[in-house]
N, C-alpha and C. Protein backbone atom coordinates (compact mmCIF):
# COMPACT_ATOMS: atom_id res chain seq x y z
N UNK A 1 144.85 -28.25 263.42
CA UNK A 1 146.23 -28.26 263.88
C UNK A 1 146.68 -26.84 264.12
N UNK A 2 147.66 -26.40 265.15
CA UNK A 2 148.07 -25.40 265.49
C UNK A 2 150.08 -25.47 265.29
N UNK A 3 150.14 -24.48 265.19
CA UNK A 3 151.69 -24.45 265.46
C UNK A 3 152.59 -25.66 266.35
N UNK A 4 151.92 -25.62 267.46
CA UNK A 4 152.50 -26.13 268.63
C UNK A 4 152.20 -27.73 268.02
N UNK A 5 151.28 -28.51 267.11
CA UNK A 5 151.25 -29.81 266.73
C UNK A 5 152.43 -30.36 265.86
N UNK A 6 153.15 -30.62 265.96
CA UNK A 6 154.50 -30.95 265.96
C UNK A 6 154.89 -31.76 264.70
N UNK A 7 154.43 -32.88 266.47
CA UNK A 7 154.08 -34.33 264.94
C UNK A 7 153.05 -34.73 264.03
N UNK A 8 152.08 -34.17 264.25
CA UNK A 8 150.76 -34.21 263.77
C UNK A 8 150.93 -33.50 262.41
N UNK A 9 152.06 -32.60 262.68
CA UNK A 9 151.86 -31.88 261.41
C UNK A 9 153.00 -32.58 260.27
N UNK A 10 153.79 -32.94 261.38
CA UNK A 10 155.03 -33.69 260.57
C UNK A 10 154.65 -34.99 259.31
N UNK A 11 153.88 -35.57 260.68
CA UNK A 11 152.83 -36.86 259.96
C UNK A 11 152.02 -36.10 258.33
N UNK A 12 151.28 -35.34 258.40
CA UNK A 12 150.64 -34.57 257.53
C UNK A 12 151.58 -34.23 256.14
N UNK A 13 152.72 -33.75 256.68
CA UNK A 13 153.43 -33.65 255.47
C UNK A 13 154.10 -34.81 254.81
N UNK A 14 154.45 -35.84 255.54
CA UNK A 14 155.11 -37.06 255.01
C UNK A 14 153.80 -37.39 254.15
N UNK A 15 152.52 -37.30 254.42
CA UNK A 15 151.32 -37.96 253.77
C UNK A 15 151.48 -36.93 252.34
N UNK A 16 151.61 -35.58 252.68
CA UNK A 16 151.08 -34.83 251.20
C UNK A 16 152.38 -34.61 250.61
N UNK A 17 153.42 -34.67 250.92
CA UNK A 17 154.81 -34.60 250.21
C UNK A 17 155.60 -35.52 250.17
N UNK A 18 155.42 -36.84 250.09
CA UNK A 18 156.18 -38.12 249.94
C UNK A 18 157.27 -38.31 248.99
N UNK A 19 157.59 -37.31 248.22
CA UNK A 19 158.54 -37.70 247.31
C UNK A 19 159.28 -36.32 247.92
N UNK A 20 159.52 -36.08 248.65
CA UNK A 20 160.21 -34.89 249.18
C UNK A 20 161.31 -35.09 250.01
N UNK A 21 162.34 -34.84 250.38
CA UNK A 21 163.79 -34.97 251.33
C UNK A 21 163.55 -33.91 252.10
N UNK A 22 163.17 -33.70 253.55
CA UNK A 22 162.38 -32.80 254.48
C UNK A 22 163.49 -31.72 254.87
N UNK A 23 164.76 -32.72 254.79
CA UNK A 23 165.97 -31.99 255.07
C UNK A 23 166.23 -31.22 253.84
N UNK A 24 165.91 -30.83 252.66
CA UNK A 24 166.31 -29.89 252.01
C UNK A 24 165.03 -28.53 251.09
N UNK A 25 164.19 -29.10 252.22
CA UNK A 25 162.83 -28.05 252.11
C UNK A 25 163.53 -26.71 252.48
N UNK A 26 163.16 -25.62 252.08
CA UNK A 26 163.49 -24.11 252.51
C UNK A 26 162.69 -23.89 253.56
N UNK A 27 162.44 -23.11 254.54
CA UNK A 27 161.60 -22.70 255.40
C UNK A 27 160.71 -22.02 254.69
N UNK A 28 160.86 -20.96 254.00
CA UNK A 28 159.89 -20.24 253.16
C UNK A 28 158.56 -21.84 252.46
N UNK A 29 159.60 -22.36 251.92
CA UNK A 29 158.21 -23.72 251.17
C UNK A 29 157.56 -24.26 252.62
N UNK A 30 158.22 -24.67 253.96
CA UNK A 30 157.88 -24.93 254.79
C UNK A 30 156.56 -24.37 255.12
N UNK A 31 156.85 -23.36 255.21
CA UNK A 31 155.76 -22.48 256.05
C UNK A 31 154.53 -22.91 255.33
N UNK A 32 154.74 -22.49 253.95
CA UNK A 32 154.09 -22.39 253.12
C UNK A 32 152.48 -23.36 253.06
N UNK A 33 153.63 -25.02 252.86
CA UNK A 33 153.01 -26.06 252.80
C UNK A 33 152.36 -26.39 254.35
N UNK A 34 152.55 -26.44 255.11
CA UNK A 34 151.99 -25.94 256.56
C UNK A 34 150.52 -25.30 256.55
N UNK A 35 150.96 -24.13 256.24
CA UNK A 35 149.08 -23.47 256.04
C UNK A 35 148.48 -24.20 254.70
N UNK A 36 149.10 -24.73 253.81
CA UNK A 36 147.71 -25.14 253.34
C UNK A 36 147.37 -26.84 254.01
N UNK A 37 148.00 -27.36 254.37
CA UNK A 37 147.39 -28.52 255.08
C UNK A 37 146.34 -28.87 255.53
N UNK A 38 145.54 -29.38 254.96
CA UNK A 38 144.13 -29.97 255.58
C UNK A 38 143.91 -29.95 257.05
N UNK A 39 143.02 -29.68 257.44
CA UNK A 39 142.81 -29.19 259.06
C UNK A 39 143.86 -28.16 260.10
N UNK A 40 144.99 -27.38 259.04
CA UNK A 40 145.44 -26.33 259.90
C UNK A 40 145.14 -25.32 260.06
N UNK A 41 144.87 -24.95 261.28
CA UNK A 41 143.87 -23.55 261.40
C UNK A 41 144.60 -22.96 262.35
N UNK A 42 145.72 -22.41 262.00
CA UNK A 42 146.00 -21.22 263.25
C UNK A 42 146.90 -19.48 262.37
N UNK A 43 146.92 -19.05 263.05
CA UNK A 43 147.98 -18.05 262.07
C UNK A 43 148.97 -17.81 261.36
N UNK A 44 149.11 -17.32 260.47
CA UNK A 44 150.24 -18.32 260.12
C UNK A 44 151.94 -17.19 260.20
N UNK A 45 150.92 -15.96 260.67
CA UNK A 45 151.97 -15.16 261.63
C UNK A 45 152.76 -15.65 262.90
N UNK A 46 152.56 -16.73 263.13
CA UNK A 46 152.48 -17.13 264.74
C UNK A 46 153.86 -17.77 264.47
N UNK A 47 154.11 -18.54 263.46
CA UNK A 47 155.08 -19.13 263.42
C UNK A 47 156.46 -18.41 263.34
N UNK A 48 157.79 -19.20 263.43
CA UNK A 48 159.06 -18.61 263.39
C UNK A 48 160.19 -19.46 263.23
N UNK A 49 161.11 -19.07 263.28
CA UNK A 49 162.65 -20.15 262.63
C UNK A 49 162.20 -21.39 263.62
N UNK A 50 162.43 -21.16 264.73
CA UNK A 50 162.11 -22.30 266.10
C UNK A 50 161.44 -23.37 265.98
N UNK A 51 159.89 -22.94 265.68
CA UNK A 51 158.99 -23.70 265.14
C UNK A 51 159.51 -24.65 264.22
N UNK A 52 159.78 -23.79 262.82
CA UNK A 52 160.13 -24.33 261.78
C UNK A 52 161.01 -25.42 261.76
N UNK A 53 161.93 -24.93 262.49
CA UNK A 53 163.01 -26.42 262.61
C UNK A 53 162.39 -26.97 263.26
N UNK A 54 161.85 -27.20 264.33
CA UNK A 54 161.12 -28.55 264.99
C UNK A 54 160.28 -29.34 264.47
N UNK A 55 159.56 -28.42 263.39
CA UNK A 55 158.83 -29.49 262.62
C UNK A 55 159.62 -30.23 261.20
N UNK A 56 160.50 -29.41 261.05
CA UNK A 56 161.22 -30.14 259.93
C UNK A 56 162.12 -31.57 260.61
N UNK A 57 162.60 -30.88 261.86
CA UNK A 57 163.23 -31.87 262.73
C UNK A 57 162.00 -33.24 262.54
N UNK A 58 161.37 -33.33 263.16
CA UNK A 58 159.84 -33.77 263.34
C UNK A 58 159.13 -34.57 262.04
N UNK A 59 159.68 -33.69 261.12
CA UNK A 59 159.29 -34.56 259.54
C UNK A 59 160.51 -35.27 259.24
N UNK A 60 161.55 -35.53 259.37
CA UNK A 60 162.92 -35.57 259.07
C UNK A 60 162.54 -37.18 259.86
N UNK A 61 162.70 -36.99 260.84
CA UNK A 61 161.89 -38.45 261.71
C UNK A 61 161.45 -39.27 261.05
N UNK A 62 159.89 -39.07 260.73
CA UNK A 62 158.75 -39.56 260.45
C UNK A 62 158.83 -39.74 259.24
N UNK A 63 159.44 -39.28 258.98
CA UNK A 63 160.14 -40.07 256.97
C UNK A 63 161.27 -40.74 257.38
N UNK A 64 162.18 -41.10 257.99
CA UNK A 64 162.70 -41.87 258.26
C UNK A 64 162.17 -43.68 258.69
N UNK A 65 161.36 -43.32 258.90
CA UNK A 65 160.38 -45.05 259.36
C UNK A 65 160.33 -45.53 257.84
């Protein structure tokens, strides 16, 4: 997974953080939990606020189902 995988990554975190409210993650834990995710391989310099909210946006979703 790369930055730009959105939902893929969103999906990923609903799987490894299920007891979590996505909407009150910090970005700092964000990031965090992001690079260690099973199959993410990109920099983890690459990322930024932008990102970050889209995938929280994105997890915020996908815990919603």
């Amino acid at each position: 997974m790369k930055w730009n995988d959105t939902d893929e990554i969103a999906i990923a975190l609903v799987d490894a953080h299920p007891e979590v409210d996505p909407q009150l993650v910090r970005f700092t834990d964000l990031h965090r939990w992001i690079c260690e995710l099973e199959g993410f391989d990109d920099d983890p310099e690459r990322s930024n606020e932008r990102i970050l909210e889209s995938i929280q946006a994105a997890w915020i979703e996908e815990s919603d189902y």
